[in-house]
N, C-alpha and C. Protein backbone atom coordinates (compact mmCIF):
# COMPACT_ATOMS: atom_id res chain seq x y z
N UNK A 1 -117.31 288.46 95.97
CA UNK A 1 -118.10 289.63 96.35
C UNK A 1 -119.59 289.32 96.32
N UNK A 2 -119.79 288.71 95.48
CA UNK A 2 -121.13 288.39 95.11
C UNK A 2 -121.90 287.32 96.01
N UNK A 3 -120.94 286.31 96.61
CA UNK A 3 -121.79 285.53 98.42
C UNK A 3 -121.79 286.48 99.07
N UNK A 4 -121.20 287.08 99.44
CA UNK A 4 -121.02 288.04 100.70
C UNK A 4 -122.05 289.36 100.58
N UNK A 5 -122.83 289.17 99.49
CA UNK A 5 -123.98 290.07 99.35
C UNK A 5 -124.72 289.49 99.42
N UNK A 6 -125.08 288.44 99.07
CA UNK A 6 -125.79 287.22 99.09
C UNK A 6 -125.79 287.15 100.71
N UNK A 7 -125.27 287.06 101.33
CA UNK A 7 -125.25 286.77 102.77
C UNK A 7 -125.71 287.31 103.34
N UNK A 8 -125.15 288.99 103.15
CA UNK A 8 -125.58 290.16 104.00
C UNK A 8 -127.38 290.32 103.59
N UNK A 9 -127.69 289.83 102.56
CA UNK A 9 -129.19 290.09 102.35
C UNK A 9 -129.78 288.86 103.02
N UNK A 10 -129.34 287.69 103.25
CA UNK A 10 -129.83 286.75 103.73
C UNK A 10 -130.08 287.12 105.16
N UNK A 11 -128.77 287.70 105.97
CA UNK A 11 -129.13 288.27 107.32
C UNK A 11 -130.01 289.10 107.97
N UNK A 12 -130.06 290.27 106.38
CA UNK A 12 -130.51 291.38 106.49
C UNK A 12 -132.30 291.05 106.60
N UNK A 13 -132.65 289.95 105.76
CA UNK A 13 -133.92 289.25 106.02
C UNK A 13 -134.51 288.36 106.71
N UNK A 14 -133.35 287.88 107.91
CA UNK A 14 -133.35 287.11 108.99
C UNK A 14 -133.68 288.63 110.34
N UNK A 15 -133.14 289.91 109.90
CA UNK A 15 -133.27 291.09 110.58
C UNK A 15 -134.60 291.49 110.71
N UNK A 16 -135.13 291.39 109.48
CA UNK A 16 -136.74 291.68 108.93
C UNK A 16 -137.34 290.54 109.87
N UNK A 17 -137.13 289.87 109.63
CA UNK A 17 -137.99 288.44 110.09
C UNK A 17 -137.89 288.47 111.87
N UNK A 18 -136.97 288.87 112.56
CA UNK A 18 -136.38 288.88 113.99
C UNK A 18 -137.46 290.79 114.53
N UNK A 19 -137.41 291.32 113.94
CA UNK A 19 -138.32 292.65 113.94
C UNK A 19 -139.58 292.15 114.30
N UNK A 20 -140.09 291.51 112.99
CA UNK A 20 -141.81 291.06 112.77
C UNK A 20 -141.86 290.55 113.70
N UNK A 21 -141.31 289.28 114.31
CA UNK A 21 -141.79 288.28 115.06
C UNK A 21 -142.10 288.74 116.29
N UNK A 22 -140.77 288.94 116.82
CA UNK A 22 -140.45 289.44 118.27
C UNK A 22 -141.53 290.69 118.74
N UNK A 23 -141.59 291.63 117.55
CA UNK A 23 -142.22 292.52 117.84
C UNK A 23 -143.84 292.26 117.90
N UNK A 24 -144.14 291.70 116.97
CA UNK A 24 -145.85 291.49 117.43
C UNK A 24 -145.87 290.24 118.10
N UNK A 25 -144.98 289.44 118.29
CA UNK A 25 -145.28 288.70 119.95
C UNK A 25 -145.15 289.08 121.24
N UNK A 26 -144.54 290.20 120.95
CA UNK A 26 -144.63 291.76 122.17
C UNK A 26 -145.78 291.98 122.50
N UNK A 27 -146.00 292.98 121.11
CA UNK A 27 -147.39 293.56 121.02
C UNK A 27 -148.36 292.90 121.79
N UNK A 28 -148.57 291.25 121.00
CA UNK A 28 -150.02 291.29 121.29
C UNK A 28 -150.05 290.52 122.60
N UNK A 29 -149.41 290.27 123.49
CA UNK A 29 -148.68 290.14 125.02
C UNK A 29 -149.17 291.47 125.88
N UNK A 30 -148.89 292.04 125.11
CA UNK A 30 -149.18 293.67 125.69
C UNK A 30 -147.97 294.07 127.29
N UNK A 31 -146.67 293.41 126.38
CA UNK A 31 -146.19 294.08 127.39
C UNK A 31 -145.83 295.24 127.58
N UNK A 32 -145.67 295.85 128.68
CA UNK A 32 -145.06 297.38 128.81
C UNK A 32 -143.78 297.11 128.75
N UNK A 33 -143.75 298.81 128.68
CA UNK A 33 -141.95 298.90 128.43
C UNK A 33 -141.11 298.31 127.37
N UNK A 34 -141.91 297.21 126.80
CA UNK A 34 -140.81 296.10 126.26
C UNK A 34 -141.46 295.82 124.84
N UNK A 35 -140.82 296.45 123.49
CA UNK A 35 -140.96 295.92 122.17
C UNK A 35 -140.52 294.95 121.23
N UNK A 36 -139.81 295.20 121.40
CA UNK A 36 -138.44 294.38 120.82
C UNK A 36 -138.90 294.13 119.12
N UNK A 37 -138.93 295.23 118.35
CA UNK A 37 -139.56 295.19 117.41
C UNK A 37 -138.33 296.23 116.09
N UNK A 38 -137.28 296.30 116.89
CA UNK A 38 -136.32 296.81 116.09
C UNK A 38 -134.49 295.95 116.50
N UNK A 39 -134.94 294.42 117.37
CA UNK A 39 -133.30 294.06 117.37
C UNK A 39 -133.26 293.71 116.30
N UNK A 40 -133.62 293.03 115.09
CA UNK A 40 -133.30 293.12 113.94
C UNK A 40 -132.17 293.98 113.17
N UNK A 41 -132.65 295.29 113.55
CA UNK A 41 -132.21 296.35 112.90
C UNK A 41 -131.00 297.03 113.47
N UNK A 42 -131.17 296.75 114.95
CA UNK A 42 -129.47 296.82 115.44
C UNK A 42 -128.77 295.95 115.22
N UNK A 43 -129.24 294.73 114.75
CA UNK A 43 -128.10 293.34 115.03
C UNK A 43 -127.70 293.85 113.23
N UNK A 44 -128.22 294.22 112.43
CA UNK A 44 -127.62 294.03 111.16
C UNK A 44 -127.20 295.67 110.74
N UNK A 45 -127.72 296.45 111.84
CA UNK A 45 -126.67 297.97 112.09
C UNK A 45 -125.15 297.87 112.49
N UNK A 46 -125.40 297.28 113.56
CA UNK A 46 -123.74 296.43 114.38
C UNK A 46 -122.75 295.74 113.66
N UNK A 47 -123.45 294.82 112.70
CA UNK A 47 -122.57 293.78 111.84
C UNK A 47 -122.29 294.29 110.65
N UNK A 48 -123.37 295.14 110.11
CA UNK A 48 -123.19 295.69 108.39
C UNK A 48 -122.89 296.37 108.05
N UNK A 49 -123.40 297.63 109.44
CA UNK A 49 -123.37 298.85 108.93
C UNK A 49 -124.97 299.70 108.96
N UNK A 50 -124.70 301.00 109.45
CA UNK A 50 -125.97 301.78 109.08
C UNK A 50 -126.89 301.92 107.91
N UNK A 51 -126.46 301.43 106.62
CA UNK A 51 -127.00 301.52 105.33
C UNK A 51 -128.31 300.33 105.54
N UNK A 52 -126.79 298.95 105.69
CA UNK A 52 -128.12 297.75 105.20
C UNK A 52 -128.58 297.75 106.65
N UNK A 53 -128.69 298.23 107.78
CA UNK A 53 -129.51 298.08 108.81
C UNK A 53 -130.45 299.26 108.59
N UNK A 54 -130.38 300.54 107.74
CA UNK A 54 -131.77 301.00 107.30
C UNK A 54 -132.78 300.28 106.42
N UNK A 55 -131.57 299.50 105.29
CA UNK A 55 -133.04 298.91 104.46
C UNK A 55 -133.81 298.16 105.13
N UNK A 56 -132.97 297.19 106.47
CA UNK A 56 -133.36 296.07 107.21
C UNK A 56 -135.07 297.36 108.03
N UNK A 57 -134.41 298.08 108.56
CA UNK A 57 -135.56 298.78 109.24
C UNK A 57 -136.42 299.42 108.70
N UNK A 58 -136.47 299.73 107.54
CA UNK A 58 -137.56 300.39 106.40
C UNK A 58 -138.12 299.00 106.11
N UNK A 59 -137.67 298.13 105.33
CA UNK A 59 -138.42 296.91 105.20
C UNK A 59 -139.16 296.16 105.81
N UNK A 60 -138.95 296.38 107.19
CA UNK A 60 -139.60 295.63 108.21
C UNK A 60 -140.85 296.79 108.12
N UNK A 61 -140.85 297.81 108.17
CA UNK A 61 -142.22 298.67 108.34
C UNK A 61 -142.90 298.36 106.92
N UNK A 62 -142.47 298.05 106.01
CA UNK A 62 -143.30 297.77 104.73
C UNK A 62 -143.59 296.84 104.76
N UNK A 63 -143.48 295.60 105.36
CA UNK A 63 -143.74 294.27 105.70
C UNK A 63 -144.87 294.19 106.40
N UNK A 64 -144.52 295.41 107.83
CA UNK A 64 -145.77 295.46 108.86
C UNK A 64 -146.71 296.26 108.00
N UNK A 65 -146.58 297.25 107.38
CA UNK A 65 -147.63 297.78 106.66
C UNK A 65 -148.25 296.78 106.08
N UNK A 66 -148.12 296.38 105.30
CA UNK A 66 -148.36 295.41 104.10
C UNK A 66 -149.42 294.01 104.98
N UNK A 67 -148.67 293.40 105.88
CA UNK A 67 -149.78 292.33 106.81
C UNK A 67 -150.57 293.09 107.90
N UNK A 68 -149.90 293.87 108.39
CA UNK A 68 -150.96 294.07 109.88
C UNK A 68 -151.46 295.46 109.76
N UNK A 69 -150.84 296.37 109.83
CA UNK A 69 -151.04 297.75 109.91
C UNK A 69 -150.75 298.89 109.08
N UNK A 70 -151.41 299.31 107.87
CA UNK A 70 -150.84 300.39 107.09
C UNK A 70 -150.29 301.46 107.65
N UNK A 71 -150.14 301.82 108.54
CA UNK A 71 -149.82 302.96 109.31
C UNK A 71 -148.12 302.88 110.13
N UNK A 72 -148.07 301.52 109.63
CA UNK A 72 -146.59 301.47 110.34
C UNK A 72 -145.61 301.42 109.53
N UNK A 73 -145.99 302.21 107.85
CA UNK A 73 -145.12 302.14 107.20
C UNK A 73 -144.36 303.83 107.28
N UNK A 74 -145.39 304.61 108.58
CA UNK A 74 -145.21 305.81 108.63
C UNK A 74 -143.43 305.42 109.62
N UNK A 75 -143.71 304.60 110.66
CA UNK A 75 -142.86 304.74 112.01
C UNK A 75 -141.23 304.03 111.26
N UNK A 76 -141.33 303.78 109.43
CA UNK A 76 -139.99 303.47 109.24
C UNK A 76 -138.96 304.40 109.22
N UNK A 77 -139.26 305.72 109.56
CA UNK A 77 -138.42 306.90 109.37
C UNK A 77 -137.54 306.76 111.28
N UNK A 78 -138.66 305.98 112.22
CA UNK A 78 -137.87 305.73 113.26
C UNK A 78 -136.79 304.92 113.49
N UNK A 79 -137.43 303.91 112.64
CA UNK A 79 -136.18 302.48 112.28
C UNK A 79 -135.44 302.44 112.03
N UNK A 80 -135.25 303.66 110.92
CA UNK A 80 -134.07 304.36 110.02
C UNK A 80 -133.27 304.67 110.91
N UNK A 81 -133.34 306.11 111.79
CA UNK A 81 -132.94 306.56 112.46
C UNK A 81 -132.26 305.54 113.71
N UNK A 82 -133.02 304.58 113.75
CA UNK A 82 -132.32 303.43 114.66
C UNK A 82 -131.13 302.92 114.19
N UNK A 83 -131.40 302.78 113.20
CA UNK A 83 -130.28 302.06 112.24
C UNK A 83 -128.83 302.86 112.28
N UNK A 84 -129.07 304.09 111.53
CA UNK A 84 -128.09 305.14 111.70
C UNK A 84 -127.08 305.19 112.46
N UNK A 85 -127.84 305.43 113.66
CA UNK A 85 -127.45 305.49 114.64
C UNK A 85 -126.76 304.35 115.96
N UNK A 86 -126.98 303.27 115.24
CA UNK A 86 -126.27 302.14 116.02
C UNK A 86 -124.99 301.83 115.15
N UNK A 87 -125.85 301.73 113.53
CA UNK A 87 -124.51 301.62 112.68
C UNK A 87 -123.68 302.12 112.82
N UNK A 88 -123.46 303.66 113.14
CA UNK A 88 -122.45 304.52 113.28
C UNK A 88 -121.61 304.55 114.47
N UNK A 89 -122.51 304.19 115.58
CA UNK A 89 -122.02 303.98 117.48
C UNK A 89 -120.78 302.32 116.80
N UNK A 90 -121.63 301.44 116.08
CA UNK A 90 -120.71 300.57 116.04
C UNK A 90 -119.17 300.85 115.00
N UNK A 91 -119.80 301.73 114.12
CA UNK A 91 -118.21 301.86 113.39
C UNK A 91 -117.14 302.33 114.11
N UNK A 92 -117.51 303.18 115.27
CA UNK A 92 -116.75 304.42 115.76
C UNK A 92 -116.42 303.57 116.96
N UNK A 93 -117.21 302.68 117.89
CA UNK A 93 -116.88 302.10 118.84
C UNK A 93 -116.81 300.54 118.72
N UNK A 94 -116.57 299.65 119.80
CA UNK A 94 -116.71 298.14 119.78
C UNK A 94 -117.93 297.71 120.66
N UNK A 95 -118.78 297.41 119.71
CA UNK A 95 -120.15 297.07 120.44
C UNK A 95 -120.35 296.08 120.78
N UNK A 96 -119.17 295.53 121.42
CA UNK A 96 -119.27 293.75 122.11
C UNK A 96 -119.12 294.27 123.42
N UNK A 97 -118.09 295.77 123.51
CA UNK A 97 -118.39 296.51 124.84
C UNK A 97 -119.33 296.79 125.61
N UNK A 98 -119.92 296.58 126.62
CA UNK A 98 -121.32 296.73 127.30
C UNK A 98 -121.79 298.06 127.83
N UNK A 99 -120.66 298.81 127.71
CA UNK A 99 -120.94 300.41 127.70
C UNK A 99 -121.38 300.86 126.90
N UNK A 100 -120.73 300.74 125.69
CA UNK A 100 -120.93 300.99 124.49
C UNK A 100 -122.69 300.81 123.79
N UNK A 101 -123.01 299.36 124.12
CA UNK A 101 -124.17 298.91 124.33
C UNK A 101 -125.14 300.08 125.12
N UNK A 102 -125.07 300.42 126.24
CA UNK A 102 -126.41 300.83 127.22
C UNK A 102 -125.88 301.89 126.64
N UNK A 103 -124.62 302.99 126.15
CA UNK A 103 -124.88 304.28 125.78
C UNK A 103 -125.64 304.09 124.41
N UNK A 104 -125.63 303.46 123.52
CA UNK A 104 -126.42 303.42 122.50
C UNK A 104 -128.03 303.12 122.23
N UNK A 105 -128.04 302.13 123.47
CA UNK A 105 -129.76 302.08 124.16
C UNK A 105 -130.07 303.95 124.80
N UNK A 106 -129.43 304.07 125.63
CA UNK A 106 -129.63 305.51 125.76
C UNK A 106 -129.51 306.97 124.61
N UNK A 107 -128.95 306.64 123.94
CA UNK A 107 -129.37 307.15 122.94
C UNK A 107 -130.18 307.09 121.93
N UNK A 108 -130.81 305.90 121.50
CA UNK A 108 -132.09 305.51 121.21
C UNK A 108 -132.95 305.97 121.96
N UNK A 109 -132.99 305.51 123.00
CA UNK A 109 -134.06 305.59 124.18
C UNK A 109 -134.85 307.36 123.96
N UNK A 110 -133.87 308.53 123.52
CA UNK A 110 -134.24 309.36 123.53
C UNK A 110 -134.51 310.05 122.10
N UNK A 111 -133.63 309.63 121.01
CA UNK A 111 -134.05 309.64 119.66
C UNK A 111 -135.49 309.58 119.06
N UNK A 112 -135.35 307.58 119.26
CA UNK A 112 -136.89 307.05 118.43
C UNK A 112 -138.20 307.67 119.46
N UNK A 113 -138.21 308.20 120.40
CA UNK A 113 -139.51 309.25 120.59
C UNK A 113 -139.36 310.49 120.09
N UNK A 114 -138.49 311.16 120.12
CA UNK A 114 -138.83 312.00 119.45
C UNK A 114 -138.81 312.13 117.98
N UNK A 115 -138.66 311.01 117.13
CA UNK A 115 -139.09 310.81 115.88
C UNK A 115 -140.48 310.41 115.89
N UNK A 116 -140.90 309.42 116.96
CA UNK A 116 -142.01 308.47 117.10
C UNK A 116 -143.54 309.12 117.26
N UNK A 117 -142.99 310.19 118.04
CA UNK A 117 -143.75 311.46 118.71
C UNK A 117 -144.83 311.60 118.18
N UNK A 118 -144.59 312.53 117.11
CA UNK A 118 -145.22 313.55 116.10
C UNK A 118 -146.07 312.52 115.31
N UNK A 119 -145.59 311.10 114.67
CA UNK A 119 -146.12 310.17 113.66
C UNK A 119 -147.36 309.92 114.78
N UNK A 120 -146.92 309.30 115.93
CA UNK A 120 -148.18 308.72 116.52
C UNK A 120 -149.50 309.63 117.06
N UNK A 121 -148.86 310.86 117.37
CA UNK A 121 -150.24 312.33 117.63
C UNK A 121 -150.94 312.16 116.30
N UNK A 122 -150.06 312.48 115.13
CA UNK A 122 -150.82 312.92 114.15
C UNK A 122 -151.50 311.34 113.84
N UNK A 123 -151.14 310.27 113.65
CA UNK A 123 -152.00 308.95 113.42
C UNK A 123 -153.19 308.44 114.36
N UNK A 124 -152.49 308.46 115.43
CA UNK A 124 -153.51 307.84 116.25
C UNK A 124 -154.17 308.50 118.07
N UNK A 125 -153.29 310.42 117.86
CA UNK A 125 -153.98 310.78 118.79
C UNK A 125 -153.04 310.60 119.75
N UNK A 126 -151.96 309.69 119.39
CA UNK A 126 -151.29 309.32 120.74
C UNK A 126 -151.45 307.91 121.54
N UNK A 127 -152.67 307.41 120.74
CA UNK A 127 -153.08 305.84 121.64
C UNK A 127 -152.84 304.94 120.12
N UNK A 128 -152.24 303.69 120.37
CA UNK A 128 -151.71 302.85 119.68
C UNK A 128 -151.90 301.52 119.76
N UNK A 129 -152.97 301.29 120.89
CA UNK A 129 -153.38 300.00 121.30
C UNK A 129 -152.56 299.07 122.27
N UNK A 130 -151.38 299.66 122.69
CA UNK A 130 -150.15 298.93 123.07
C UNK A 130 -150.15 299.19 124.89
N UNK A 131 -149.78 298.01 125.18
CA UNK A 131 -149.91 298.40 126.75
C UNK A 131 -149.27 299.80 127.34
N UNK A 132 -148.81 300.56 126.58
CA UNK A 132 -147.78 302.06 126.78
C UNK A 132 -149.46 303.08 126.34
N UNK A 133 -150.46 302.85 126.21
CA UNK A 133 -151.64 303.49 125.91
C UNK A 133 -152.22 303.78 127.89
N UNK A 134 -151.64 303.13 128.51
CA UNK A 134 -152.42 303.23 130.08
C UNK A 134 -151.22 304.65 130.30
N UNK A 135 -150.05 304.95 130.14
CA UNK A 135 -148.81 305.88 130.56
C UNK A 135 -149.71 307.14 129.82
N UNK A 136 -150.08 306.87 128.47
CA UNK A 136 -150.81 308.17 128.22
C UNK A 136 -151.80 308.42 128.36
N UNK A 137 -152.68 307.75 128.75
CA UNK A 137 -154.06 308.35 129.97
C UNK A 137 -153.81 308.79 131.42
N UNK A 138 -152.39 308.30 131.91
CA UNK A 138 -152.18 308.53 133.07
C UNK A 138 -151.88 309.91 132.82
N UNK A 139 -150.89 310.04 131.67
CA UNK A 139 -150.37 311.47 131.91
C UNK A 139 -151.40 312.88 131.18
N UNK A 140 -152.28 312.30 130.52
CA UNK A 140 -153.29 313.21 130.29
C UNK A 140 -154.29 313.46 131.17
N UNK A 141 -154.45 312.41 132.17
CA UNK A 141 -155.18 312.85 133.48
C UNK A 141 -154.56 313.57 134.31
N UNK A 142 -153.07 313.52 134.37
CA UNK A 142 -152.72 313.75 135.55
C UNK A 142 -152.27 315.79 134.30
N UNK A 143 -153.17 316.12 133.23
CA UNK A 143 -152.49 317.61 132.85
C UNK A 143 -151.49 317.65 132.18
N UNK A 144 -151.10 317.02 131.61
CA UNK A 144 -149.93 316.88 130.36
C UNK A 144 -151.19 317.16 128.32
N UNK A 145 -150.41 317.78 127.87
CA UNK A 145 -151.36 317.92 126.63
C UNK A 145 -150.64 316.62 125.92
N UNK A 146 -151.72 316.20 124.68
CA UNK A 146 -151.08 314.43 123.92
C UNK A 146 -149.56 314.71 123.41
N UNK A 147 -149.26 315.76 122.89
CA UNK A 147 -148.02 315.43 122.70
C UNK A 147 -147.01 314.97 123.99
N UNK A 148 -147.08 315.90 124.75
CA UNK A 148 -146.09 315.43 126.07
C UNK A 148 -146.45 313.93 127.14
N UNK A 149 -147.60 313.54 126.77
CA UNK A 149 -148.57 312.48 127.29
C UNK A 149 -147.65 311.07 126.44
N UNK A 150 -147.72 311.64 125.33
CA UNK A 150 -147.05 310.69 124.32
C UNK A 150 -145.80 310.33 123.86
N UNK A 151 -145.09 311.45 124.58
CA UNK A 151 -143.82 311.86 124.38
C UNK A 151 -143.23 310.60 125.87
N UNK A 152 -144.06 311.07 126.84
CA UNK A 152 -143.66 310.83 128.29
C UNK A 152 -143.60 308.39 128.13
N UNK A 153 -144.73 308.29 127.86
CA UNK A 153 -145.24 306.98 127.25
C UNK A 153 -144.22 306.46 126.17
N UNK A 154 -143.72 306.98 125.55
CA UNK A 154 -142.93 306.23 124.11
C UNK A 154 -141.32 306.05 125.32
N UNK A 155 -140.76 307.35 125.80
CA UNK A 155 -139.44 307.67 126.39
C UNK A 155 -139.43 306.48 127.77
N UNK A 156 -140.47 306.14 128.21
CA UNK A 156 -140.27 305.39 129.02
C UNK A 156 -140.14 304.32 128.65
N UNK A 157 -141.14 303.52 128.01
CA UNK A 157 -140.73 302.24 127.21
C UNK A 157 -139.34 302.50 126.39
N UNK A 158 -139.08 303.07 125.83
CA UNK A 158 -137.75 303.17 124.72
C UNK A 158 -136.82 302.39 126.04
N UNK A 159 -136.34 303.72 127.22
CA UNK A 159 -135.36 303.38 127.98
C UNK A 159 -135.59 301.56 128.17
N UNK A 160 -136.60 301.13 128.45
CA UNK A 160 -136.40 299.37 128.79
C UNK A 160 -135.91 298.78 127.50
N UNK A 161 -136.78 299.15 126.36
CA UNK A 161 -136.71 298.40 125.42
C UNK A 161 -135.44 298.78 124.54
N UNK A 162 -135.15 299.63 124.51
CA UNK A 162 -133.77 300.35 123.67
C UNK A 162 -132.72 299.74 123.69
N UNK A 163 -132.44 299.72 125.72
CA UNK A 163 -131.40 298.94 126.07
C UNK A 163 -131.26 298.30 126.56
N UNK A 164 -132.55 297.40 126.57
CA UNK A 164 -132.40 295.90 126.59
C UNK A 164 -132.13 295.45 125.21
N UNK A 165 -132.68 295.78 124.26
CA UNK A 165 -132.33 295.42 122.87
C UNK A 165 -130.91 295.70 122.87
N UNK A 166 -129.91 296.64 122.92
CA UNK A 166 -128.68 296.85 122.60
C UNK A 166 -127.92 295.90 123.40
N UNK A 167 -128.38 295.51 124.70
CA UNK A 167 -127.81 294.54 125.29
C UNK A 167 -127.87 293.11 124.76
N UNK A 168 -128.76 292.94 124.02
CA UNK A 168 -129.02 291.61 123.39
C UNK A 168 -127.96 291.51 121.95
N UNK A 169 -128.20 292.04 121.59
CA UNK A 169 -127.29 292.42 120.92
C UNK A 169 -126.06 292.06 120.74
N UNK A 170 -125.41 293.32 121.86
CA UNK A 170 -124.16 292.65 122.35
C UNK A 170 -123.91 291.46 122.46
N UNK A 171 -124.71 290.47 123.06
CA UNK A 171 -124.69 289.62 123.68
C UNK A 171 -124.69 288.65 122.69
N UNK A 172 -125.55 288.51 121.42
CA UNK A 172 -125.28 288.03 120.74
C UNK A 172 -124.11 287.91 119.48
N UNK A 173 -123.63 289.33 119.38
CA UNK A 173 -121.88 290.05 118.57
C UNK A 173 -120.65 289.09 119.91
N UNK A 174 -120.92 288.98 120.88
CA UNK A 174 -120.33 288.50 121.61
C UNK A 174 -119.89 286.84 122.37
N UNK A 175 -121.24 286.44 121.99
CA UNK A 175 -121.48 284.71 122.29
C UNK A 175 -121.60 283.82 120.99
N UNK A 176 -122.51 284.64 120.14
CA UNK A 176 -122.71 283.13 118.68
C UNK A 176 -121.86 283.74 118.12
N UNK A 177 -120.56 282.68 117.84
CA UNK A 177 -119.84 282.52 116.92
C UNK A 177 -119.87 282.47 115.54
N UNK A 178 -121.01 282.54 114.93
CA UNK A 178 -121.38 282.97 113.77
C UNK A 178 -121.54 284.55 113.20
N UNK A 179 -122.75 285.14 114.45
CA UNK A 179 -122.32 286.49 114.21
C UNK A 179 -120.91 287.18 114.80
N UNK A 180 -120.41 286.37 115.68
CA UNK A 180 -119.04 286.77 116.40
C UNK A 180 -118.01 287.02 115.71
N UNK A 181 -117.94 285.78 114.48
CA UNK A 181 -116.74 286.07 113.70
C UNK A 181 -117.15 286.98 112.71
N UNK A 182 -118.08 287.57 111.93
CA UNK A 182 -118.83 287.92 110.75
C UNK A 182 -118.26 289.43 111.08
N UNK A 183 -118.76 289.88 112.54
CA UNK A 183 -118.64 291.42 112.79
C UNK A 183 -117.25 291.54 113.46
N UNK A 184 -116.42 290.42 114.00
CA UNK A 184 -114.99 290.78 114.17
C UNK A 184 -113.80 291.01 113.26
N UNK A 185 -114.76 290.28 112.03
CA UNK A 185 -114.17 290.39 109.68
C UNK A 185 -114.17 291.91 109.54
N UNK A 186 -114.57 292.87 110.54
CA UNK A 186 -114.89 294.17 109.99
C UNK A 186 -113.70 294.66 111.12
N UNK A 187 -113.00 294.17 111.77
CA UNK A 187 -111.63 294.35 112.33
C UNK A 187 -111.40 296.14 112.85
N UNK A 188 -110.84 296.87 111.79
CA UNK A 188 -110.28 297.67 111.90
C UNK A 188 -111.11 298.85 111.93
N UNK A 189 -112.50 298.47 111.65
CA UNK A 189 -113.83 299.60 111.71
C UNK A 189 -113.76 299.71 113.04
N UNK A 190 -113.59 299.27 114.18
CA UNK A 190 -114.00 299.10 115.50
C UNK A 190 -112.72 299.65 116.14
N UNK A 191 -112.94 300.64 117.10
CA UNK A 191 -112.34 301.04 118.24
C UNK A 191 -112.15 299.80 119.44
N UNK A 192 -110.97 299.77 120.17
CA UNK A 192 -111.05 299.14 121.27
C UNK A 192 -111.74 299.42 122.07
């Protein structure tokens, strides 16, 4: 019992570490649409479970707090909610399925903004430095007030990034044989 916790924390900090990286080599790229600053937290939602893929996604925001940004220890309540919510899509379904996958990006996709929402008005106004900062000048020029400006900006990126992340995912529950066999050990949790 005691490797196999050992393990799951080893992953769970390979999750942390796959968050940080990916995600501020996003960031400072400035791409749109595209974060990738929570597959971490689905890949060890999918394999573990919703629990240790929350600590995985709370930790990663105390991490980013802690080196880059104090303020992103606010957006771990989104991570969470990421977590939750894949963990649970995977207990109930088989997330090597590719349906399964893009409905769970789509359900993200519309979740983590409206968790994301409210943190980023009240922090930063709505602008975040991130190439998704041009979507909310567009939409405050074009008569949208910051919440819906910000709302409009987060929901669009989510949809690329959500489920492209869930697809990666998959893809990886499905091809490396390492995580392949690890989350197929959980057998009977999974729907066909």
């Amino acid at each position: 019992m005691g490797n196999r916790k050992t393990f799951i924390l080893v992953f769970s900090a390979l999750g942390i570490t796959l968050n940080v990286v990916l995600g501020t080599m996003v960031s400072m790229m400035k791409i749109p649409l595209l974060f990738l600053d929570t597959i971490g937290t689905v890949l060890v939602s999918v394999v573990f479970g919703p629990w240790w893929g929350s600590l995985t996604g709370l930790l990663t925001n105390v991490v980013l707090g802690i080196t880059t940004e104090p303020s992103a220890v606010f957006f771990g309540l989104v991570n969470i909610a990421i977590a939750l919510v894949t963990g649970f899509m995977a207990r109930k379904f088989n997330f090597a399925k590719w349906y399964v996958a893009l409905s769970t990006g789509l359900l993200l996709s519309i979740i983590a903004p409206l968790i994301g929402t409210p943190i980023a008005v009240a922090l930063f106004g709505g602008l975040n430095g991130s190439g998704m900062d041009l979507v909310v000048l567009w939409a405050r020029a074009a008569g949208h007030d910051i919440f819906a400006s910000t709302f409009i900006s987060r929901i669009t990126g989510n949809f690329v990034d959500k489920i492209l992340t869930c697809l990666l995912v998959m893809f990886l529950i499905s091809r490396v044989p390492s995580i392949q066999n690890t989350y197929n050990k959980k057998g009977s949790d999974h729907a066909a």
